[in-house]
C-alpha atoms as a PDB file:
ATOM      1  CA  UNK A   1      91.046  43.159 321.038  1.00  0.00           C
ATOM      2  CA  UNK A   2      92.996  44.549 318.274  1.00  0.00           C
ATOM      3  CA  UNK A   3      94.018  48.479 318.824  1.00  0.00           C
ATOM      4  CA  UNK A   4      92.257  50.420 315.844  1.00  0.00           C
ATOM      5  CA  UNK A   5      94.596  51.846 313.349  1.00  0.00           C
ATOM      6  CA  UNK A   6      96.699  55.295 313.669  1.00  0.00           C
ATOM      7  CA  UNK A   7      96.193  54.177 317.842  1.00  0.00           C
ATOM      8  CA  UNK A   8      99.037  55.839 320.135  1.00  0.00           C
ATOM      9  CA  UNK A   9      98.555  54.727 323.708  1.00  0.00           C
ATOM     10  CA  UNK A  10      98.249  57.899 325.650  1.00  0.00           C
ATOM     11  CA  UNK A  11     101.691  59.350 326.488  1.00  0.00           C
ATOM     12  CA  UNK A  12     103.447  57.736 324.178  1.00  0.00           C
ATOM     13  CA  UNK A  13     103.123  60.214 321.359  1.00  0.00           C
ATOM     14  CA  UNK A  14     107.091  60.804 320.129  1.00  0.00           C
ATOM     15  CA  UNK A  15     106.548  63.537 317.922  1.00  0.00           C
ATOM     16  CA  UNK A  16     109.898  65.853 319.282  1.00  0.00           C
ATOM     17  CA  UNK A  17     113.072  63.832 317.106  1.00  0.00           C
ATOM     18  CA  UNK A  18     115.650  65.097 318.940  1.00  0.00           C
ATOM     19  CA  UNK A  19     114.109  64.634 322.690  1.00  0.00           C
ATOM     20  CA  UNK A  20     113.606  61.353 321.665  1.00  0.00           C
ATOM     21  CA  UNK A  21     116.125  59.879 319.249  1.00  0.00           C
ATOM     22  CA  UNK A  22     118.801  61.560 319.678  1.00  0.00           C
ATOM     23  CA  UNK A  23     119.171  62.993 315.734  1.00  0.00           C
ATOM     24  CA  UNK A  24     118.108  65.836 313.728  1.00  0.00           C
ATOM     25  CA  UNK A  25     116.973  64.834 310.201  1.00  0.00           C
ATOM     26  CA  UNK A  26     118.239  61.753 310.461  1.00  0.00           C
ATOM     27  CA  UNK A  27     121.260  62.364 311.760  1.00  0.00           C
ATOM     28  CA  UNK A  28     123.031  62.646 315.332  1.00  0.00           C
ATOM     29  CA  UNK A  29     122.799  65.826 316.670  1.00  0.00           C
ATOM     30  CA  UNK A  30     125.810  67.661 318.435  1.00  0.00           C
ATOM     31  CA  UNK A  31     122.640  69.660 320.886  1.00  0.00           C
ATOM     32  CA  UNK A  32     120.855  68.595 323.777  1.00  0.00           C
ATOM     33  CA  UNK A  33     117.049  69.257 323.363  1.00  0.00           C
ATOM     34  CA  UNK A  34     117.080  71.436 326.217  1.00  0.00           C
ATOM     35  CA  UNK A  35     119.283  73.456 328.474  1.00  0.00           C
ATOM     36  CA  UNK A  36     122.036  72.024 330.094  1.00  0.00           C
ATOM     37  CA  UNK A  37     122.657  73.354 333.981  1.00  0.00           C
ATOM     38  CA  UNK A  38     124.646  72.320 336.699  1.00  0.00           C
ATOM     39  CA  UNK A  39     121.718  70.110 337.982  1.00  0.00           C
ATOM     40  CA  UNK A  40     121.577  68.306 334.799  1.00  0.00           C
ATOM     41  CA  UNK A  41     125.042  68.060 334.876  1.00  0.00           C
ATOM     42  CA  UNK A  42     124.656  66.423 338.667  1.00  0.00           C
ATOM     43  CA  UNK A  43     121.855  64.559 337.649  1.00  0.00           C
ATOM     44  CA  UNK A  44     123.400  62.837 335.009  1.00  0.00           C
ATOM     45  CA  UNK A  45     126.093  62.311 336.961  1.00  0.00           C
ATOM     46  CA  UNK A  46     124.411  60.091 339.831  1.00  0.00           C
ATOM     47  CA  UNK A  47     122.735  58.368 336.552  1.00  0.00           C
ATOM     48  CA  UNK A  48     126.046  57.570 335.518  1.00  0.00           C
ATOM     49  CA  UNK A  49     127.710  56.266 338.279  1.00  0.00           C
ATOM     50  CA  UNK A  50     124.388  53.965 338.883  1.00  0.00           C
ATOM     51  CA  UNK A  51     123.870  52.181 335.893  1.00  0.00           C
ATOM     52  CA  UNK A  52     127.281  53.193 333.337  1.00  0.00           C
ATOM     53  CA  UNK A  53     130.006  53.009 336.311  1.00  0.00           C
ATOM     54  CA  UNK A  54     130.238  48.922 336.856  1.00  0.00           C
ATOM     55  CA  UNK A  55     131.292  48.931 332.952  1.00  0.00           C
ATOM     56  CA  UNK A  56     132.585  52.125 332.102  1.00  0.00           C
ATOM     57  CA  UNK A  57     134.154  52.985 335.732  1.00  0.00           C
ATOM     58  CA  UNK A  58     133.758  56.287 337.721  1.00  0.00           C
ATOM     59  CA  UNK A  59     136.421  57.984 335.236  1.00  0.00           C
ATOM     60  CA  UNK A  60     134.432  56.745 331.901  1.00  0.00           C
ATOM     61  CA  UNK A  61     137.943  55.187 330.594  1.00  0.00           C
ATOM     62  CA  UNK A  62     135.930  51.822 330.610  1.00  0.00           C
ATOM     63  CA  UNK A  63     137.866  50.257 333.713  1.00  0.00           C
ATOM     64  CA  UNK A  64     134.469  49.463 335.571  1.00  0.00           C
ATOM     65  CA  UNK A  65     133.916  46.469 337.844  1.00  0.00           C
ATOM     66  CA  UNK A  66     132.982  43.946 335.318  1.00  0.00           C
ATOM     67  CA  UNK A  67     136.439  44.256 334.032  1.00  0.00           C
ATOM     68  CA  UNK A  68     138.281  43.519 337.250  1.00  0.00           C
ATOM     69  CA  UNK A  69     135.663  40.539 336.798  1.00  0.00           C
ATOM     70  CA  UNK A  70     136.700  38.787 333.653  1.00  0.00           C
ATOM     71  CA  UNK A  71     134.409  40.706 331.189  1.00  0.00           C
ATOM     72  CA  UNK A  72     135.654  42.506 328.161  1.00  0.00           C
ATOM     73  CA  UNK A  73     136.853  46.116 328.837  1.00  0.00           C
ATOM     74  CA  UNK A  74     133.962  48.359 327.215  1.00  0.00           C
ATOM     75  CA  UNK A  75     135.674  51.611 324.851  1.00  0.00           C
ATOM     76  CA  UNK A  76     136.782  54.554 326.725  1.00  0.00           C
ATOM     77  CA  UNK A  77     134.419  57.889 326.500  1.00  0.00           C
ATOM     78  CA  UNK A  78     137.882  59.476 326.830  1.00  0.00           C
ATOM     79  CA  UNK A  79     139.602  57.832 323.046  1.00  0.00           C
ATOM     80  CA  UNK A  80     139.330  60.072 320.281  1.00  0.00           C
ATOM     81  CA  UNK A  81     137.160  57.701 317.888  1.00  0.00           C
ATOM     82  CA  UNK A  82     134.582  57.922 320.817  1.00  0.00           C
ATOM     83  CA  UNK A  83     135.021  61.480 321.863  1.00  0.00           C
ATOM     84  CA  UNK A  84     134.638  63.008 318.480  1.00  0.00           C
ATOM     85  CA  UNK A  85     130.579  61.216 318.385  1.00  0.00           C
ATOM     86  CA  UNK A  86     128.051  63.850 318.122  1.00  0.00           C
ATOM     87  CA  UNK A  87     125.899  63.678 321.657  1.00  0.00           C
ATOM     88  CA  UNK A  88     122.947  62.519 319.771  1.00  0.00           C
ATOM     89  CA  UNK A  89     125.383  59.281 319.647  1.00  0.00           C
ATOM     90  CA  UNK A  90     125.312  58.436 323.310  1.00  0.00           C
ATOM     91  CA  UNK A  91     122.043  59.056 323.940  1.00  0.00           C
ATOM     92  CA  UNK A  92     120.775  56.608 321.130  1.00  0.00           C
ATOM     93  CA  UNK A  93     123.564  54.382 322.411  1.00  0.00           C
ATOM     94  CA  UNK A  94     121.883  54.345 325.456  1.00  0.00           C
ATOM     95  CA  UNK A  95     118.173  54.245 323.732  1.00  0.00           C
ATOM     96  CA  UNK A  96     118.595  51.296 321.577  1.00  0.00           C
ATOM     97  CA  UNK A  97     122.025  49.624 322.518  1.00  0.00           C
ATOM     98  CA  UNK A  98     125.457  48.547 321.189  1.00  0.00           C
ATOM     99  CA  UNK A  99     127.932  45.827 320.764  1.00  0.00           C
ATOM    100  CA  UNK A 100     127.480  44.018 324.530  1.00  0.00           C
ATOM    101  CA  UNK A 101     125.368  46.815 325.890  1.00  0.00           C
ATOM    102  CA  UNK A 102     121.815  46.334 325.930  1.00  0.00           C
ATOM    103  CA  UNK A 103     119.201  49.302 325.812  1.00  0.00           C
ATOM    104  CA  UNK A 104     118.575  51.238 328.827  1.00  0.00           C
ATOM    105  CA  UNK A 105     115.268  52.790 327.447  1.00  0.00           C
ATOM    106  CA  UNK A 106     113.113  50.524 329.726  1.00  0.00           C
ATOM    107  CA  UNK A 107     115.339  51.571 332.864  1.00  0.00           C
ATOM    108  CA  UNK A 108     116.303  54.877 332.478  1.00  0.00           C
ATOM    109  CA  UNK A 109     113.717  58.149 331.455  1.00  0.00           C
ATOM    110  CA  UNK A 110     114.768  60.173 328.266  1.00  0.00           C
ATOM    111  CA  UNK A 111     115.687  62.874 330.143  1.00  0.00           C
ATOM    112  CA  UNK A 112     118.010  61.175 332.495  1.00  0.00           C
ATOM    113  CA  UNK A 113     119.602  59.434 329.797  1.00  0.00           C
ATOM    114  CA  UNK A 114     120.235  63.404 328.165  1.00  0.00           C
ATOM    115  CA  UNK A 115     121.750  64.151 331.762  1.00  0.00           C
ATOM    116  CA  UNK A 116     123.876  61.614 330.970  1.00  0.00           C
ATOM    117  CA  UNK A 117     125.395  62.318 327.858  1.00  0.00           C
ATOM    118  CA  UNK A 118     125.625  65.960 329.479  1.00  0.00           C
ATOM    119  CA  UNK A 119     128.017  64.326 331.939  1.00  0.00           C
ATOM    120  CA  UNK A 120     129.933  61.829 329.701  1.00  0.00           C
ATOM    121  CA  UNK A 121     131.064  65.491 327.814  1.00  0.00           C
ATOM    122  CA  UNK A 122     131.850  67.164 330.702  1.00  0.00           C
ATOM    123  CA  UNK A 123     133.951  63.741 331.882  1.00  0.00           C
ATOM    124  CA  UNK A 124     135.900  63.962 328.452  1.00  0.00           C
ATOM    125  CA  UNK A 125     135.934  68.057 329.088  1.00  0.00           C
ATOM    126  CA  UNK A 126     137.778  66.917 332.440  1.00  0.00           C
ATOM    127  CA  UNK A 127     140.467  65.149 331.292  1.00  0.00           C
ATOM    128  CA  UNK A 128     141.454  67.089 328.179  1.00  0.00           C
ATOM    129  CA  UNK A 129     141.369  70.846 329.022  1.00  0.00           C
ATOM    130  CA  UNK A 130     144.392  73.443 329.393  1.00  0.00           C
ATOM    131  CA  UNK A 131     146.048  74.992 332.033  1.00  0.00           C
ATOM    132  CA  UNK A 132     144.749  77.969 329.978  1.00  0.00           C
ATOM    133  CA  UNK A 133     141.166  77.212 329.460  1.00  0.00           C
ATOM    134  CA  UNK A 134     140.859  77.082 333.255  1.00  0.00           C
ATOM    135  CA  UNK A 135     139.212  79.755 335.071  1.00  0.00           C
ATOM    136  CA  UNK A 136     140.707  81.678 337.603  1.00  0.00           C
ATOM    137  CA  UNK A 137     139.455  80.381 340.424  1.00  0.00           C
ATOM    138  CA  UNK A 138     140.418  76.735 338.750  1.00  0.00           C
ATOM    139  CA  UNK A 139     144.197  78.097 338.556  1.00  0.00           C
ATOM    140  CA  UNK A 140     144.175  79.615 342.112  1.00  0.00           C
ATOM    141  CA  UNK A 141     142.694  75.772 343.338  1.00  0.00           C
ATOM    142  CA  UNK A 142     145.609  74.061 341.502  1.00  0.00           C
ATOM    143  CA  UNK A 143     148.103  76.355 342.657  1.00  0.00           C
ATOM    144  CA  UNK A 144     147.188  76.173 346.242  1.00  0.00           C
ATOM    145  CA  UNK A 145     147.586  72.047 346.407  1.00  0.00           C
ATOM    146  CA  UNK A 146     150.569  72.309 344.232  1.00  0.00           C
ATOM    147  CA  UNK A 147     152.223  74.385 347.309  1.00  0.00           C
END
């Protein structure tokens, strides 16, 4: 039987643009539609490594297994024509698709796929930041292994 017009199955009510699109007015946000902790953070990163890893490897430099397979050599979270996307850009990337990657709506939840966007940033964070930026405790760690 036909659904009767204006019908939204139960649930599936996307009225929060951000949360679920990844944009603000139209356009890709640079904010996550809700706080970002370290269990987001850890979250996204056991997302990652399940279903971005085999393409975009452990580092996100896009060295993953199917690559060492034959398959073309996805873009690297870590260039600066991919770093400099607004977050809004991998989560809709993930959402909808791009180039040879399919959409992971169907397989991964919304919020998992904000966890990991949280963790493709702090992957680019990781290989970009300053001997100064570091904390403290960061500079006593390095200094200890450099001994």
């Amino acid at each position: 039987r036909p659904l009767p017009e204006g019908t939204v199955a139960r649930g599936y009510a996307r009225t929060e643009e951000l949360l679920y699109t990844g944009k603000v007015d139209g356009k890709f946000a640079n904010v996550f539609p809700f706080e970002i902790t370290e269990a987001v953070v850890k979250q996204g990163q056991n997302r990652f490594n399940t279903f971005c890893s085999p393409c975009h490897g452990r580092l996100g430099d896009g060295g993953g297994m199917i690559v060492q397979r034959g398959f073309p050599r996805p873009n690297s979270f870590h260039s600066d024509s991919v770093r400099n996307k607004p977050v809004g850009y991998y989560f809709d990337v993930m959402t909808n698709g791009f180039g040879r990657m399919y959409s992971y709506a169907p397989s991964i939840p919304v919020n998992d796929r904000w966890a990991i966007a949280s963790y493709i940033r702090a992957l680019q964070l990781s290989q970009r930041v300053s001997y100064d930026e570091l904390s403290e405790y960061d500079k006593k760690k390095i200094s200890n292994v450099l001994r």
